[in-house]
Protein backbone atom coordinates (compact mmCIF):
# COMPACT_ATOMS: atom_id res chain seq x y z
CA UNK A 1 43.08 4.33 -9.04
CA UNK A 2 41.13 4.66 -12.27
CA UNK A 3 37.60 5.71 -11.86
CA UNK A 4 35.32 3.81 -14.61
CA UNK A 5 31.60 4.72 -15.14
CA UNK A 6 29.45 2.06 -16.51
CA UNK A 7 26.25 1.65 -17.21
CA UNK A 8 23.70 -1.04 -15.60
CA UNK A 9 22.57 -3.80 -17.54
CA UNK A 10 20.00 -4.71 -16.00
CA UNK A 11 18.78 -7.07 -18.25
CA UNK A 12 21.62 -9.08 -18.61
CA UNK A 13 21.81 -9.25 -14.73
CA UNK A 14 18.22 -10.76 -14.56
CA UNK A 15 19.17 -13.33 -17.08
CA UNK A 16 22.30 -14.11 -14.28
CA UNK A 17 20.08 -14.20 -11.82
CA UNK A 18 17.20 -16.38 -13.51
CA UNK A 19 20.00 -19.03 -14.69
CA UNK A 20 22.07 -18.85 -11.39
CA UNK A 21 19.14 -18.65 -9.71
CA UNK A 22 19.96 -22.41 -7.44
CA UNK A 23 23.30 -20.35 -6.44
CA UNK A 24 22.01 -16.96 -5.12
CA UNK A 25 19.15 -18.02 -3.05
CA UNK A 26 21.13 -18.86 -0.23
CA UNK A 27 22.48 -15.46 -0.32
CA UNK A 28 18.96 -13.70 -0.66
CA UNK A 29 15.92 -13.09 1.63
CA UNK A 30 14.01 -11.72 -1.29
CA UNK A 31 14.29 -10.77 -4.95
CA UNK A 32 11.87 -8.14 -6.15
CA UNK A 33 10.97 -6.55 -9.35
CA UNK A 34 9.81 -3.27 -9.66
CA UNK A 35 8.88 -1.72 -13.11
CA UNK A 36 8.35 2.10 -12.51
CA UNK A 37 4.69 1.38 -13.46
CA UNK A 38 1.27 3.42 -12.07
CA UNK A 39 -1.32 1.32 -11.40
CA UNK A 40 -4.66 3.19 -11.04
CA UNK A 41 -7.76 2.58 -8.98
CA UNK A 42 -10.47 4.75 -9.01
CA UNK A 43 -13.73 4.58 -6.51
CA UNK A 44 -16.30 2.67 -7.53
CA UNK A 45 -18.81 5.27 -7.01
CA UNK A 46 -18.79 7.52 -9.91
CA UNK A 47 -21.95 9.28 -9.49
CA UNK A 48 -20.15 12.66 -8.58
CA UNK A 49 -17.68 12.05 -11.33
CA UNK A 50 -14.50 9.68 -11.31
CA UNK A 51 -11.98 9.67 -8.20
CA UNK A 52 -9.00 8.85 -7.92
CA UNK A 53 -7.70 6.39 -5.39
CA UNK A 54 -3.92 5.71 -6.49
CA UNK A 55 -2.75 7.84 -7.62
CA UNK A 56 -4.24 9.94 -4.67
CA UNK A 57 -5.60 13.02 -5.60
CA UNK A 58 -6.62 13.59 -1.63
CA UNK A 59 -3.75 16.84 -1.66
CA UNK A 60 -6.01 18.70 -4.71
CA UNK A 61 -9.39 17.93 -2.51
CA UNK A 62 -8.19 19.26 1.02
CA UNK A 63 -8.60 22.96 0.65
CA UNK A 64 -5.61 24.47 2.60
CA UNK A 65 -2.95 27.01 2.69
CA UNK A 66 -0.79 25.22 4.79
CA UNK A 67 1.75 23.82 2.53
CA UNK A 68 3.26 21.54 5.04
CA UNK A 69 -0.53 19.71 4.89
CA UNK A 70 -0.65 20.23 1.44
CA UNK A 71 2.98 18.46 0.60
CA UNK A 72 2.50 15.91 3.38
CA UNK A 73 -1.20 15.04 1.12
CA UNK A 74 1.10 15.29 -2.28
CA UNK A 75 3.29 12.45 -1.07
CA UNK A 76 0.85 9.80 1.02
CA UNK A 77 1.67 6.65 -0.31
CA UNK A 78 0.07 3.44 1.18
CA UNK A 79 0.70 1.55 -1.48
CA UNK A 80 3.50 -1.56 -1.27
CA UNK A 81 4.43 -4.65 -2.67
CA UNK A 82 4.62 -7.72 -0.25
CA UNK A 83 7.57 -9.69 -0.30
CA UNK A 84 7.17 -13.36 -2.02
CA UNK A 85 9.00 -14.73 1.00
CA UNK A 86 6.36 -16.71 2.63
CA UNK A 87 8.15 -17.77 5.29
CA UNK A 88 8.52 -14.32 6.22
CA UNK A 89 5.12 -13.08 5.73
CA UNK A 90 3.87 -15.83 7.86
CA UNK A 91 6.34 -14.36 10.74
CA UNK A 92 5.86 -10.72 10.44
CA UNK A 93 2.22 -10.93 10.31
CA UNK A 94 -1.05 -12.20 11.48
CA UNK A 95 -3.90 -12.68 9.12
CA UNK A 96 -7.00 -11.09 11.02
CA UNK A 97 -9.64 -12.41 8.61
CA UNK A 98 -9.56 -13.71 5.05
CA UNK A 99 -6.00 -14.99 3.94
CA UNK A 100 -2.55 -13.67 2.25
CA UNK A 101 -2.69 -12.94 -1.32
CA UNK A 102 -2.10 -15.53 -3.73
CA UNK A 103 -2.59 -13.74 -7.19
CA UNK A 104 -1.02 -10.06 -8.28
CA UNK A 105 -4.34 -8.60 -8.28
CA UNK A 106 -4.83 -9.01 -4.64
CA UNK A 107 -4.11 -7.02 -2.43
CA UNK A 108 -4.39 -6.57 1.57
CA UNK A 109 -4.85 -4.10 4.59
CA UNK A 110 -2.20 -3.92 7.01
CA UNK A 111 -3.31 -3.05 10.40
CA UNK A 112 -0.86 -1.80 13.26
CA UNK A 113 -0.31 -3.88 16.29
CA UNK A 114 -4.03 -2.70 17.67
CA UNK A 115 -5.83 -3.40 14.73
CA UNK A 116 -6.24 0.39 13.29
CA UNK A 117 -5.62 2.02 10.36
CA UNK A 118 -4.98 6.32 9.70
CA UNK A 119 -8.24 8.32 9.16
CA UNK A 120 -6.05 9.51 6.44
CA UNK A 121 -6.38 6.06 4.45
CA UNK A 122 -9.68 5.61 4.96
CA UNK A 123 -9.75 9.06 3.06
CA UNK A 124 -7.31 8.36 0.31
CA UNK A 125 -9.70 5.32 -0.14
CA UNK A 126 -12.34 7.02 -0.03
CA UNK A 127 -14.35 5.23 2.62
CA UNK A 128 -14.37 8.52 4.76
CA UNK A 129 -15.48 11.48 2.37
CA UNK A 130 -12.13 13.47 1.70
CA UNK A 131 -14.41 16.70 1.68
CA UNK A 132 -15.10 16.54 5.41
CA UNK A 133 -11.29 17.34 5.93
CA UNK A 134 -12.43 20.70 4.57
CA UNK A 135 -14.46 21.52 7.47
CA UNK A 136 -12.56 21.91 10.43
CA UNK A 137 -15.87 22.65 12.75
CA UNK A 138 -16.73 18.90 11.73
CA UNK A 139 -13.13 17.70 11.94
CA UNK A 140 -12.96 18.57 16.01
CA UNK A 141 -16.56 16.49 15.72
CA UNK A 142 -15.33 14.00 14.57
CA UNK A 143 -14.79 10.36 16.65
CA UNK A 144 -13.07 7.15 16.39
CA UNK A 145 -14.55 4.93 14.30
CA UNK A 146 -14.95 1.51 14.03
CA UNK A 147 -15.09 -0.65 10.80
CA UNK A 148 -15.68 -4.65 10.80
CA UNK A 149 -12.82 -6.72 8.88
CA UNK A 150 -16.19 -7.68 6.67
CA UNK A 151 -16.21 -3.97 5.26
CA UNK A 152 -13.19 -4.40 3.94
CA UNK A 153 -13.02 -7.74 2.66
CA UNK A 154 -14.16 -7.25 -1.15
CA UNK A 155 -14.89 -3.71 -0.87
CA UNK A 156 -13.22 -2.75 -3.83
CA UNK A 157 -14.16 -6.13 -5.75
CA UNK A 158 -13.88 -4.59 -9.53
CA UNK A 159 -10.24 -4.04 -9.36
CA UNK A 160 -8.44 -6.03 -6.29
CA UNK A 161 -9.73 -8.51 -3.39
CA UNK A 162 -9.30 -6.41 0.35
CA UNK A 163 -7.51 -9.07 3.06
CA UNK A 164 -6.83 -7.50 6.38
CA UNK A 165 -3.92 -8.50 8.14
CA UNK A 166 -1.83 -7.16 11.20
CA UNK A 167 1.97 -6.51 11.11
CA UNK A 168 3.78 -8.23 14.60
CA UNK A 169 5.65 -5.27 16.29
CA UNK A 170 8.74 -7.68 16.10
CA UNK A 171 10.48 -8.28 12.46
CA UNK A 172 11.64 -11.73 12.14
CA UNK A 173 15.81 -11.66 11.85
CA UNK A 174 16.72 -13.75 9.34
């Protein structure tokens, strides 16, 4: 057998797909783009400078030697793109407040199945001040929390609308 390497045209495969588009569909639950672009946010509050929220710069701010920590900080990425399926967003989850995005620049907060979210996002977005993981004495001080949906919802207003919504513990099979 002859072993041939090619290249990928993609390009030419989105122009397939965009004229044979009536002829696919059946075949797909979901067609995505993704352009290996960086998007970035920064915190509204600038007054101690400019802070990054995606990329997250939470791994430079957390003063550790562990480098398990450290890498784990490095590669926290809560950033996704929702599928366009609506169909399937309306099974897989439950809009707590607000509703699903309908432009690009909106985005939303997925909740697990009891409504809560990592201390470690509400760092990365800076809600929770990323110093206090610094300070272990007030890290063992430190409770659960709760926020309202309302904090949320247009909290970071100059780049993005903020829609919570819960993901069902059950995927819909499709």
């Amino acid at each position: 057998m002859k072993k041939q390497i090619g290249k990928n045209d993609l390009a030419s495969f989105k122009t397939y797909l965009d004229k044979h588009a009536s002829e696919v569909t059946h075949l797909t639950k979901d067609i995505r783009y993704q352009y290996n672009l960086q998007p970035y946010i920064y915190a509204s509050d600038t007054s101690g400078g400019p802070k990054s929220i995606l990329p997250s710069n939470l791994a430079d701010e957390v003063d550790t030697a562990n480098q398990t920590i450290k890498g784990y900080l490095q590669n926290i990425d809560y950033w996704s793109q929702l599928s366009s399926d609506q169909e399937m967003l309306n099974a897989q989850y439950d809009v707590l407040e607000g509703r699903l995005p309908k432009d690009k620049s909106e985005i939303v907060l997925i909740v697990d199945e009891e409504n809560q979210i990592s201390d470690l996002l509400l760092y990365s977005l800076r809600i929770k001040d990323p110093s206090e993981l610094n300070d272990a004495k007030k890290l063992d001080e430190l409770k659960s929390q709760t926020y309202q949906y309302r904090n949320f919802i247009g909290n970071f207003q100059s780049c993005c609308q903020y829609e919570p919504i819960r993901q069902r513990k059950q995927p819909m099979d499709k």
